[in-house]
Protein backbone atom coordinates (compact mmCIF):
# COMPACT_ATOMS: atom_id res chain seq x y z
CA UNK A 1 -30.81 -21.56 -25.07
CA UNK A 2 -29.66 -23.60 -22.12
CA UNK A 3 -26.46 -22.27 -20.37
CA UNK A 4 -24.25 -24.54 -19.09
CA UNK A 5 -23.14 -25.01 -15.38
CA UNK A 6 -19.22 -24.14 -16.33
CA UNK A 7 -20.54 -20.86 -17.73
CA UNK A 8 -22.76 -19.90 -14.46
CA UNK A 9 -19.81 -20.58 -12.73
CA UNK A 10 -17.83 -18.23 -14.64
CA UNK A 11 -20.34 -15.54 -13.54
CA UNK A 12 -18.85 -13.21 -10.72
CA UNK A 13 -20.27 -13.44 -7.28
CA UNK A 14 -22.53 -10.78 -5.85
CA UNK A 15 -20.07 -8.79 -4.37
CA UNK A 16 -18.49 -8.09 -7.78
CA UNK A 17 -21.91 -6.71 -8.37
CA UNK A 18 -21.99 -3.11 -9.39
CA UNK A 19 -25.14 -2.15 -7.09
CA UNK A 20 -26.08 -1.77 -3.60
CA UNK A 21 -23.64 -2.66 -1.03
CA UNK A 22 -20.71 -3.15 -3.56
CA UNK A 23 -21.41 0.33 -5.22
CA UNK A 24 -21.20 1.57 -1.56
CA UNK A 25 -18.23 -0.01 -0.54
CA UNK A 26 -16.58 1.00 -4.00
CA UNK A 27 -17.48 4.41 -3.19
CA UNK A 28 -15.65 4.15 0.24
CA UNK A 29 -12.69 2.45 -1.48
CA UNK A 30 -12.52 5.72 -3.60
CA UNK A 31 -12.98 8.22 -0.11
CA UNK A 32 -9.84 6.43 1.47
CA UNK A 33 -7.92 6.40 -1.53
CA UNK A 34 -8.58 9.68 -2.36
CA UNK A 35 -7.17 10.93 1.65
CA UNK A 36 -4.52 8.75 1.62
CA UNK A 37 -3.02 9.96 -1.58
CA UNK A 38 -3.45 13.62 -0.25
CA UNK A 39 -2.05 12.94 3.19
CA UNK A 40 1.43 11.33 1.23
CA UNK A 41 1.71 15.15 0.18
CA UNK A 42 3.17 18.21 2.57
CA UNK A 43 1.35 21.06 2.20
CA UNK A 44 3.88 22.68 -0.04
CA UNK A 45 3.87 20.30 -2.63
CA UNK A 46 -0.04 20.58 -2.83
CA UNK A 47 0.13 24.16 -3.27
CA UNK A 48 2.96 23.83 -5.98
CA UNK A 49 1.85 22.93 -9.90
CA UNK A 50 3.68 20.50 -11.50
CA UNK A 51 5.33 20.27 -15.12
CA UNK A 52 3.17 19.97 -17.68
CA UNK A 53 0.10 20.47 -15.49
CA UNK A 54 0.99 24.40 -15.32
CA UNK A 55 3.48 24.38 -18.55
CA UNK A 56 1.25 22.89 -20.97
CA UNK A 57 -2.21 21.96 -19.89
CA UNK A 58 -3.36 25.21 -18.27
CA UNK A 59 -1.68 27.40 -20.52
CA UNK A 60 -2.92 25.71 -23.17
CA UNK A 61 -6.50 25.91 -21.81
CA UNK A 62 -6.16 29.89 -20.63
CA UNK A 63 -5.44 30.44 -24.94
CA UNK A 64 -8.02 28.21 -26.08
CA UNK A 65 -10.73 28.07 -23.15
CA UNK A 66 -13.32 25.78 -25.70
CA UNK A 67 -13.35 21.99 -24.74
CA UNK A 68 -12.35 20.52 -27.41
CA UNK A 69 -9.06 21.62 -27.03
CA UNK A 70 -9.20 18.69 -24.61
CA UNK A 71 -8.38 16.67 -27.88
CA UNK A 72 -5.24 18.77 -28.35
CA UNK A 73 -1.99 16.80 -29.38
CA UNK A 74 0.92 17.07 -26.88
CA UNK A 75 4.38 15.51 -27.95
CA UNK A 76 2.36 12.90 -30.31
CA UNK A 77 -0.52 12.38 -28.10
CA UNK A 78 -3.23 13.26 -26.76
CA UNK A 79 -3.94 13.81 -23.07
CA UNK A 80 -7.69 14.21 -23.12
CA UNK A 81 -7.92 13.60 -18.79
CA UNK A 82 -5.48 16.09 -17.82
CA UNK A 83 -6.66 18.91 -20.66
CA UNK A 84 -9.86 18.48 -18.95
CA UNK A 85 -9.12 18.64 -15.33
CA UNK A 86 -7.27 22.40 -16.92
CA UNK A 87 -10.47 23.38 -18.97
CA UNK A 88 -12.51 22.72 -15.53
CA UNK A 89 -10.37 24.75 -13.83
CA UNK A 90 -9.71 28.00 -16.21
CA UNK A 91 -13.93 27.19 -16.51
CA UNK A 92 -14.98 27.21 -12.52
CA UNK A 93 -12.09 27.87 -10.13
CA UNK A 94 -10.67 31.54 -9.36
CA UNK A 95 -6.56 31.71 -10.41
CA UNK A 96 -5.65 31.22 -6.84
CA UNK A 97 -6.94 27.34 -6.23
CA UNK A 98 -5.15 26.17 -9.48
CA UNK A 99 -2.51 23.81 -7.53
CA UNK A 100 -4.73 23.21 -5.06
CA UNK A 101 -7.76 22.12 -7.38
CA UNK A 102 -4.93 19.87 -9.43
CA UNK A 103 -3.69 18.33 -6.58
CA UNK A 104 -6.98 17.14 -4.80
CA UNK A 105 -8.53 16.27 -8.43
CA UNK A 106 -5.69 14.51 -9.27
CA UNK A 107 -5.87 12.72 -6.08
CA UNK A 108 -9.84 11.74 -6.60
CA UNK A 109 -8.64 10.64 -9.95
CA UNK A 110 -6.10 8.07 -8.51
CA UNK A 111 -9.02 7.41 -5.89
CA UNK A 112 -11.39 6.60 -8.86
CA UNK A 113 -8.86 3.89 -9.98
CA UNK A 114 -8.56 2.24 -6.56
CA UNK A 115 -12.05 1.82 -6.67
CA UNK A 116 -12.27 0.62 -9.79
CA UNK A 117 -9.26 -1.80 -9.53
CA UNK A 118 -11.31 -3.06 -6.02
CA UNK A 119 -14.48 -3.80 -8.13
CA UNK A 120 -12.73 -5.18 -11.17
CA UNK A 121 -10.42 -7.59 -8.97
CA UNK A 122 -13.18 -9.67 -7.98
CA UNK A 123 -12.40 -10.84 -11.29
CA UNK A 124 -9.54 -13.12 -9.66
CA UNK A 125 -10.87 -13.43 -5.99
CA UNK A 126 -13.64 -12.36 -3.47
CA UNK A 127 -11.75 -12.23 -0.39
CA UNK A 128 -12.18 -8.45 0.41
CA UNK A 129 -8.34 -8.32 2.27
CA UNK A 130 -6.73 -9.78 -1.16
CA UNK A 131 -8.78 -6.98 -3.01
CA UNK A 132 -8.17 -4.31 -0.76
CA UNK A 133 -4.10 -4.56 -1.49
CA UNK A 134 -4.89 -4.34 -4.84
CA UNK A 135 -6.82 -1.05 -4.63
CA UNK A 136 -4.00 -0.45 -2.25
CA UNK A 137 -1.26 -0.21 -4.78
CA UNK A 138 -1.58 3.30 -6.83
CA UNK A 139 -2.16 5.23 -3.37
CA UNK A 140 1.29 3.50 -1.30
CA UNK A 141 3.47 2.78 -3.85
CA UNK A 142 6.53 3.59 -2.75
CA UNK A 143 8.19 6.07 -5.30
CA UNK A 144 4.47 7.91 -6.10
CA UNK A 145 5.18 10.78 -4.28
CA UNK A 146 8.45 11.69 -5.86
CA UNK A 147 7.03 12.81 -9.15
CA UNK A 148 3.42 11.16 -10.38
CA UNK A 149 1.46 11.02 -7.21
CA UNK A 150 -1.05 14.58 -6.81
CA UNK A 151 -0.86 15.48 -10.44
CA UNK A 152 -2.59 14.86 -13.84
CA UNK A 153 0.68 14.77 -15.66
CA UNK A 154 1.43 11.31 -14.51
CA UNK A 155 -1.87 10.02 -13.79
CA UNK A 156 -1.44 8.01 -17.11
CA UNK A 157 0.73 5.90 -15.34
CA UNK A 158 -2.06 4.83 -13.24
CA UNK A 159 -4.33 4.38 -15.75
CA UNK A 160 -1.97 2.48 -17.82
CA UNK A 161 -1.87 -0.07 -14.39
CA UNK A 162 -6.04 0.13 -14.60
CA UNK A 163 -6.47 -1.18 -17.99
CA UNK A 164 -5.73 -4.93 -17.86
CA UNK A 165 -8.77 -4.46 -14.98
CA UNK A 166 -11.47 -3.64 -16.77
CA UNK A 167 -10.72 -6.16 -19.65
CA UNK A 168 -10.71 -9.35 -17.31
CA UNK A 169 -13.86 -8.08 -15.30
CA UNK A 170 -17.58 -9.01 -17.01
CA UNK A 171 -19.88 -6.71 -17.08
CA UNK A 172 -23.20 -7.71 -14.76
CA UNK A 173 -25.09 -5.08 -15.75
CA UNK A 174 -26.30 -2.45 -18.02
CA UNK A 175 -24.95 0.05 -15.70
CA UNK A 176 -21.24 -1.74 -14.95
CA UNK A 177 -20.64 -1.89 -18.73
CA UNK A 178 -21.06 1.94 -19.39
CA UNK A 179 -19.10 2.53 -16.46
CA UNK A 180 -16.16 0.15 -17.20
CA UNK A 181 -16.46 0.98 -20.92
CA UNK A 182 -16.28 4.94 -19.95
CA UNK A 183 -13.07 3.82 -18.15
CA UNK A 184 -11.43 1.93 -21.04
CA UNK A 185 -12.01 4.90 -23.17
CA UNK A 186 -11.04 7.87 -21.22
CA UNK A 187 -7.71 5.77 -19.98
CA UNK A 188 -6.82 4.88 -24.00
CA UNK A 189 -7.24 8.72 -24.72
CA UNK A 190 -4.99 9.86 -22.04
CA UNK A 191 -2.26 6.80 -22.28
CA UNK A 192 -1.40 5.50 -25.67
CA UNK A 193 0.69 2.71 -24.27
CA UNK A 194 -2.57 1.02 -23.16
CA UNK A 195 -2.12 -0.54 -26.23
CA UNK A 196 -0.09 -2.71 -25.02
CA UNK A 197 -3.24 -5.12 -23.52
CA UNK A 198 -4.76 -5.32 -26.59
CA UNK A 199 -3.82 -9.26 -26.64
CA UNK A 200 -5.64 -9.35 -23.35
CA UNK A 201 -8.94 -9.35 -25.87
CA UNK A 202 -8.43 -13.10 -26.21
CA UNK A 203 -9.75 -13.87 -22.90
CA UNK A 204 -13.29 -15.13 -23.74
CA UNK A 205 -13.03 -13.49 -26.64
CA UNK A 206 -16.36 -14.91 -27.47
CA UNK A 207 -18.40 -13.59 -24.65
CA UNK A 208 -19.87 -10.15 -25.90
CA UNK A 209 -20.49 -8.96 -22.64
CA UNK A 210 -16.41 -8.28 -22.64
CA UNK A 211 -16.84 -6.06 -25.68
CA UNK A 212 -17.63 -2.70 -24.90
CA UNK A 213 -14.84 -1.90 -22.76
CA UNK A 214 -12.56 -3.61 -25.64
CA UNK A 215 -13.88 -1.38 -28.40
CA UNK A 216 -13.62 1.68 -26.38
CA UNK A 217 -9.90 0.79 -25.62
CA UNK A 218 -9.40 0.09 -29.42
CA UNK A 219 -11.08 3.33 -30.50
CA UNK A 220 -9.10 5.34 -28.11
CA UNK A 221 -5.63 3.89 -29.14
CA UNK A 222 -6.96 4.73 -32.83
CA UNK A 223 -6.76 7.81 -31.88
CA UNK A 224 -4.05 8.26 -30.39
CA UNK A 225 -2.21 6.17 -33.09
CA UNK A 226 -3.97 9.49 -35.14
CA UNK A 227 -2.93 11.70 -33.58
CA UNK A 228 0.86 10.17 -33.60
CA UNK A 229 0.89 10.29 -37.14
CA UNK A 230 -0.67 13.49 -37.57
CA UNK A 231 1.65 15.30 -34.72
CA UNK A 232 4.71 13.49 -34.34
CA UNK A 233 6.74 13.82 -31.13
CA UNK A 234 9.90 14.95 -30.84
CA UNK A 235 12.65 13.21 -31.67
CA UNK A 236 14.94 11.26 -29.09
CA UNK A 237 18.40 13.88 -28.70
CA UNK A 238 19.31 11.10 -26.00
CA UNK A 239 22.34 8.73 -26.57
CA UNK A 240 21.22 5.33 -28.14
CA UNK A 241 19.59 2.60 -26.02
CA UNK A 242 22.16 0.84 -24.56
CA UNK A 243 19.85 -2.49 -23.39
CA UNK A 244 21.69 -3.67 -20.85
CA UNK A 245 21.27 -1.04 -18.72
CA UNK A 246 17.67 -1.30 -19.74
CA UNK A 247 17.46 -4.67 -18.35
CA UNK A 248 19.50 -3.62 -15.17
CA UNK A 249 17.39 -0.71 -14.88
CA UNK A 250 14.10 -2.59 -14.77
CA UNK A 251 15.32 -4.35 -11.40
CA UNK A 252 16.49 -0.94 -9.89
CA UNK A 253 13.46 0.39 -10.09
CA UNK A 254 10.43 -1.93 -9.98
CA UNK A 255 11.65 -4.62 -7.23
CA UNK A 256 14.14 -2.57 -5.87
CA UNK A 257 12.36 0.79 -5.66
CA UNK A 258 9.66 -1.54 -3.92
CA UNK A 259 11.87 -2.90 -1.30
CA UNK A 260 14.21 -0.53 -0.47
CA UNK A 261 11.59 3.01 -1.02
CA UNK A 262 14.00 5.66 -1.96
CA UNK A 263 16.96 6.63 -4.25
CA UNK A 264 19.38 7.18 -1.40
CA UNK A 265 18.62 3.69 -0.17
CA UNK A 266 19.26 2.08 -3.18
CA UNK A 267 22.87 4.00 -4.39
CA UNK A 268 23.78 3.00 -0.91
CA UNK A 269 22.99 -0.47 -1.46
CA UNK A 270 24.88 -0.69 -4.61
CA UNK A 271 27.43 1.13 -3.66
CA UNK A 272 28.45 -1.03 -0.81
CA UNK A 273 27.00 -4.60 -1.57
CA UNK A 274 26.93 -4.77 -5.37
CA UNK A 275 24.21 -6.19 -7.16
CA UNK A 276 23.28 -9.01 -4.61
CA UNK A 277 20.75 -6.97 -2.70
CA UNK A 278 19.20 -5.76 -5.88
CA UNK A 279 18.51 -9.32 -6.72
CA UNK A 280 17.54 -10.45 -3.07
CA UNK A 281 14.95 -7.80 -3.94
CA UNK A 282 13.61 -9.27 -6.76
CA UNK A 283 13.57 -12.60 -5.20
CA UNK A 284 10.09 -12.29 -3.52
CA UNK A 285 8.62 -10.72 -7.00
CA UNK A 286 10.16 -14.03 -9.13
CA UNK A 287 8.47 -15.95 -6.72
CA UNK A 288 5.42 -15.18 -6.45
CA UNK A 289 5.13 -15.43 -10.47
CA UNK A 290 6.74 -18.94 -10.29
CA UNK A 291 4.14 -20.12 -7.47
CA UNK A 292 1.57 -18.64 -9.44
CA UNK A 293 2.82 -20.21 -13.02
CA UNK A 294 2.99 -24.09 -11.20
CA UNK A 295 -0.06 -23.93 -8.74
CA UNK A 296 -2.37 -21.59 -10.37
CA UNK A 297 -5.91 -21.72 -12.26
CA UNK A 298 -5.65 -20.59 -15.69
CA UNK A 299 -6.96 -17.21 -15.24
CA UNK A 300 -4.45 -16.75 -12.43
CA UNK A 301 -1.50 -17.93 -15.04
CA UNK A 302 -2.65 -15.86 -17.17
CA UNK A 303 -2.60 -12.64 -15.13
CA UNK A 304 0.72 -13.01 -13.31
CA UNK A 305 2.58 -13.22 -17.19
CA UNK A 306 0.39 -9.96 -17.76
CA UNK A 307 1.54 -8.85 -14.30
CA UNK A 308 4.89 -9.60 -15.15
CA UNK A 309 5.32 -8.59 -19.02
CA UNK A 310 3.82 -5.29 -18.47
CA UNK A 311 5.99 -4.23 -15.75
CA UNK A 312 9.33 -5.30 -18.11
CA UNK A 313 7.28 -3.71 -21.47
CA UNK A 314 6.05 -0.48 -19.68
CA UNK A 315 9.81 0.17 -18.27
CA UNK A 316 11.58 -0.82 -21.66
CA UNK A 317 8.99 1.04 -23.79
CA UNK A 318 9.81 3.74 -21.37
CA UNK A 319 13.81 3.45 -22.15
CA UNK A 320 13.33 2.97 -26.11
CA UNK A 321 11.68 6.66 -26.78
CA UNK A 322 13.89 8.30 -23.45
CA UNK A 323 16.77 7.06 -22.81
CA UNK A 324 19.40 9.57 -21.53
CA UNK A 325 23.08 9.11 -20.23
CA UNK A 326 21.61 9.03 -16.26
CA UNK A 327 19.87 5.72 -17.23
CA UNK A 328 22.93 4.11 -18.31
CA UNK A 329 23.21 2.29 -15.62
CA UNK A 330 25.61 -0.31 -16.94
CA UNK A 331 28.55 2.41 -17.15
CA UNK A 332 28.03 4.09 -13.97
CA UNK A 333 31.13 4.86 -12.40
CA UNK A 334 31.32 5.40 -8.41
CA UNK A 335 30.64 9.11 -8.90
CA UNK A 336 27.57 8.13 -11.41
CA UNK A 337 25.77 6.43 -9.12
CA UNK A 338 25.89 9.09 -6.41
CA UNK A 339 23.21 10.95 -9.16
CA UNK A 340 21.09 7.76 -9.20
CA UNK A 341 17.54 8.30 -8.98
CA UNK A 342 13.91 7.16 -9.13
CA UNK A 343 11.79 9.38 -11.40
CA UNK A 344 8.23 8.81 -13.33
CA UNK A 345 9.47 5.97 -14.97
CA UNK A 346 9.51 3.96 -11.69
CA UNK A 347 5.75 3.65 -10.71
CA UNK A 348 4.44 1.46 -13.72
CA UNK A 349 6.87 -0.98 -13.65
CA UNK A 350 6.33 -1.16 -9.52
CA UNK A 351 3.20 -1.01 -9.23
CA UNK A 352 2.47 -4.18 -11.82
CA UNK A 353 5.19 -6.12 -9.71
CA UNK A 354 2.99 -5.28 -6.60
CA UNK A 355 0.12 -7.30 -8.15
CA UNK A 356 1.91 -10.23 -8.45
CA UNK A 357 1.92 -10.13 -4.47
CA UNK A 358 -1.81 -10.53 -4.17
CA UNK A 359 -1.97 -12.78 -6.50
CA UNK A 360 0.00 -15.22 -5.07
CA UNK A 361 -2.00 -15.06 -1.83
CA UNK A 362 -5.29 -16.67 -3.95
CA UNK A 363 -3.49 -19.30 -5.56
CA UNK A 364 -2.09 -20.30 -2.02
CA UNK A 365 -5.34 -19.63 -0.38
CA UNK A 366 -6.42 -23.54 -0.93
CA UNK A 367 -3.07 -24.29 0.77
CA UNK A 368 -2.57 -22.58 3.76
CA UNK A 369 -4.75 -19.15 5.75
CA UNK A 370 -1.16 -18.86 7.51
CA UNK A 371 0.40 -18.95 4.51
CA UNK A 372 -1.66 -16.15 2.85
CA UNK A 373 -1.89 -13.66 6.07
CA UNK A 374 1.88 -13.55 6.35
CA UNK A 375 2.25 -13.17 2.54
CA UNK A 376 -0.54 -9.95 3.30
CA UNK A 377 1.39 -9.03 6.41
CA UNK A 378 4.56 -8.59 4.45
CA UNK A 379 2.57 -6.71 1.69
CA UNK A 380 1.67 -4.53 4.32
CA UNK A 381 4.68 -3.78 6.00
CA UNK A 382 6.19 -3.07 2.73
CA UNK A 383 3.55 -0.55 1.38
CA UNK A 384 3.19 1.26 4.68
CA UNK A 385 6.80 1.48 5.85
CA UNK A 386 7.36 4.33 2.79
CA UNK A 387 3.86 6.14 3.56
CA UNK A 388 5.74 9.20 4.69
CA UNK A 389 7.74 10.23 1.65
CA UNK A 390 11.38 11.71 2.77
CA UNK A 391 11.40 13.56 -0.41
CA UNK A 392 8.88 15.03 -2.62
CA UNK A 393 9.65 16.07 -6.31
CA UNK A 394 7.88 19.54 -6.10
CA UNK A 395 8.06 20.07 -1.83
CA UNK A 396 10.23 23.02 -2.26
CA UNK A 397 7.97 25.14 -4.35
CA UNK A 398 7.30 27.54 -6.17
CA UNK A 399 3.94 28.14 -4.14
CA UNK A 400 1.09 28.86 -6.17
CA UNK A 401 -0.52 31.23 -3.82
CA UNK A 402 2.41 33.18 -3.09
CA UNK A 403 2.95 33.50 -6.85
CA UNK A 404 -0.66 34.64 -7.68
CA UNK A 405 0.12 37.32 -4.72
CA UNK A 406 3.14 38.69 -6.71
CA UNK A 407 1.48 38.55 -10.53
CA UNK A 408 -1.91 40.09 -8.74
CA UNK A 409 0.27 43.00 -7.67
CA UNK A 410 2.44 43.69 -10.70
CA UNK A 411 -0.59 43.31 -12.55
CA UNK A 412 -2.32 46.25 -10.64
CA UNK A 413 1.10 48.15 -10.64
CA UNK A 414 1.41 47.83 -14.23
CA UNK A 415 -1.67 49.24 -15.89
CA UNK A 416 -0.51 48.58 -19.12
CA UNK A 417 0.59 44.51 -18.40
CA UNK A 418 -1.54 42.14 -19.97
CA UNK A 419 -0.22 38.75 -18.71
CA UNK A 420 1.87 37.91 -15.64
CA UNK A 421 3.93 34.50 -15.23
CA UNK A 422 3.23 32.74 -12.63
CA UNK A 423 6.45 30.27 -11.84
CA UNK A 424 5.90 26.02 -11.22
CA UNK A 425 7.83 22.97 -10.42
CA UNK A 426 10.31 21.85 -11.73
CA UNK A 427 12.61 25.54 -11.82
CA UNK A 428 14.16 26.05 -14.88
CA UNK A 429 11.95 23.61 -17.20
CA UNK A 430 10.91 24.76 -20.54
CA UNK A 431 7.58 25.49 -19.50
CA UNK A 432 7.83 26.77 -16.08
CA UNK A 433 5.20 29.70 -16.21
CA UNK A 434 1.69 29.91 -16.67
CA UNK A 435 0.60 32.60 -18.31
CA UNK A 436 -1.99 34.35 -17.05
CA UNK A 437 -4.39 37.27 -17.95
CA UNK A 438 -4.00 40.31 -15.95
CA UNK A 439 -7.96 40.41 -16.44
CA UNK A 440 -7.84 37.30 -13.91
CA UNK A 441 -5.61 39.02 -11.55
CA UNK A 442 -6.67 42.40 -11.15
């Protein structure tokens, strides 16, 4: 069969190749990403386990140490990633490098999507610098610190920004498909809401080489859709969803967590200026998606409205199944807004209006090189500027090692103990032990 010359054009250049040089550079991506992320963390918060990391994922695998309980439901779905990063541990690592052995794997994890969003991204554009910032996104997003970055808890939030990715990137080779299909698998097993690119399957739907990684993604939201039915979550005890505060919520913290890096920043904004530097905030964002919409290829339309709709979905989806009084953002009072702050929900939605920023920069490459380096340039600035976190959700402790110290010694003190509880981040939470065997300890 002849091909044609549109479809050898549609081929990805060599450096999108998944061997030699790129696989080395891709590796490197990974390194970096990896040391950055750890290097946004003081040395408390890496020695401190957080949430469901400690409360549910390595209790659960210190009762059931088999690994299928990596399948095990958890609020309506399943969390196969994180389960295993606690099987692995209870499996290889002595008690006392639990937090550490979270944070750094967690870390690798969020360099492993770097690297893949760096090989997948040359999807849209070969220009190394353009597909650097993407791969730059999950480690310097501003509010990543706060609560998601250096733990498997949140790392679906990363994968949820990984997805789109790996379904716009065609496989060259036997070995790129397994890896990209592995990727669209494990990342629909661990975050049911990447669901929402099913529609992305459109895009040359007809080209089987885009397949695997699109039946992996649909067998893994099976699952999870499974496992919803099978293990429902718990019902909402929030107020009900009042949607303008939704919408008013999206722009506090996507554009405006972006811009202006922390919650402090941000109450003092409103507080003194109103809503007009939340919208000068979002400004640059809107922009960039216009530009793209007029001036772009079709591939490049396409992505900024996925860009764009995911960060809106992913933050409203958010608000539907957990909205809570502090989100109502619409009926803050002066007092209210003193309690304003960015939380878990914030990275998605920030990190998808980061693309658009990139983005922009190919679609204006054609135009002007000045153009595009001071659209980078002010990427930059922005990303780096919040590096150094002022706060960190889990900086204060509980330490880890100090509390293995204390179980290991009521553990020898108390012959007859059989499990000591070990405290995590946050205090007070449900689930803010692990349990663990004095047989471990002693």
């Amino acid at each position: 069969m002849t091909v044609s010359s549109t479809t050898r054009r549609q081929v990805p250049p060599p450096s999108g190749r998944l061997s030699g040089d790129g696989l080395a550079v891709a590796v490197a991506v990974m390194m970096a990403a990896t040391a950055l992320s750890l290097f946004r963390l003081p040395a408390t918060a890496q020695d401190t386990l957080w949430a469901e990391d400690g409360g549910i994922f390595l209790n659960g695998a210190l009762r059931d140490r088999s690994l299928s309980q990596i399948f095990a439901a958890y609020q309506g779905y399943l969390h196969v990633i994180p389960r295993f990063a606690a099987w692995f541990a209870v499996t290889f690592l002595p008690p006392g490098s639990y937090a550490l052995a979270f944070t750094a794997l967690s870390c690798l994890a969020i360099g492993v999507v770097s690297a893949l969003i760096w090989h997948c991204s040359s999807a849209l554009s070969s220009n190394p610098i353009i597909r650097l910032a993407w791969a730059a996104i999950p480690v310097l997003v501003a509010s990543g610190p706060q609560e998601t970055l250096g733990n498997f808890a949140n790392l679906h939030w990363y994968l949820l920004c990984l997805v789109p990715w790996l379904l716009i990137k065609r496989s060259a080779t036997v070995r790129e498909n397994v890896m990209l299909t592995a990727a669209a698998l494990v990342s629909s097993l661990t975050e049911i809401q990447t669901s929402l690119f099913i529609p992305l399957f459109l895009f040359r739907f007809k080209d089987r080489a885009f397949w695997p990684p699109r039946l992996a993604l649909l067998l893994g939201v099976a699952c999870q859709i499974g496992t919803t039915l099978a293990f429902p979550r718990s019902a909402s005890t929030g107020p009900s969803v009042n949607w303008w505060s939704v919408i008013e919520g999206w722009f506090l913290n996507s554009s405006s967590a972006i811009v202006y890096g922390t919650s402090q920043q941000i109450i003092l904004a409103v507080t003194r200026f109103g809503w007009v530097p939340i919208a000068l905030a979002a400004a640059p964002f809107l922009a960039a998606f216009v530009v793209t919409l007029v001036r772009g290829s079709r591939m490049q339309k396409l992505m900024t409205c996925v860009f764009l709709l995911a960060s809106l979905a992913v933050w409203s989806a958010a608000q539907a199944m957990n909205f809570q009084s502090y989100f109502d953002y619409a009926r803050f009072n002066a007092a209210q807004w003193q309690g304003f702050f960015l939380s878990r929900y914030t990275v998605a939605p920030s990190m998808f209006l980061l693309d658009l920023v990139p983005l922009v920069a190919v679609v204006i490459t054609r135009l002007s090189g000045v153009a595009v380096a001071a659209v980078l340039g002010a990427f930059a600035v922005v990303l780096a500027v919040y590096f150094f976190p002022p706060t960190v959700g889990r900086e204060h402790g509980p330490i880890w090692s100090a509390g293995i110290q204390t179980a290991r010694s009521e553990c020898r003190d108390t012959p007859a103990a059989s499990t000591e509880g070990v405290p995590i981040a946050p205090t007070g939470w449900a689930y803010d032990k692990v349990l663990l065997p004095c047989s471990m300890l002693r």
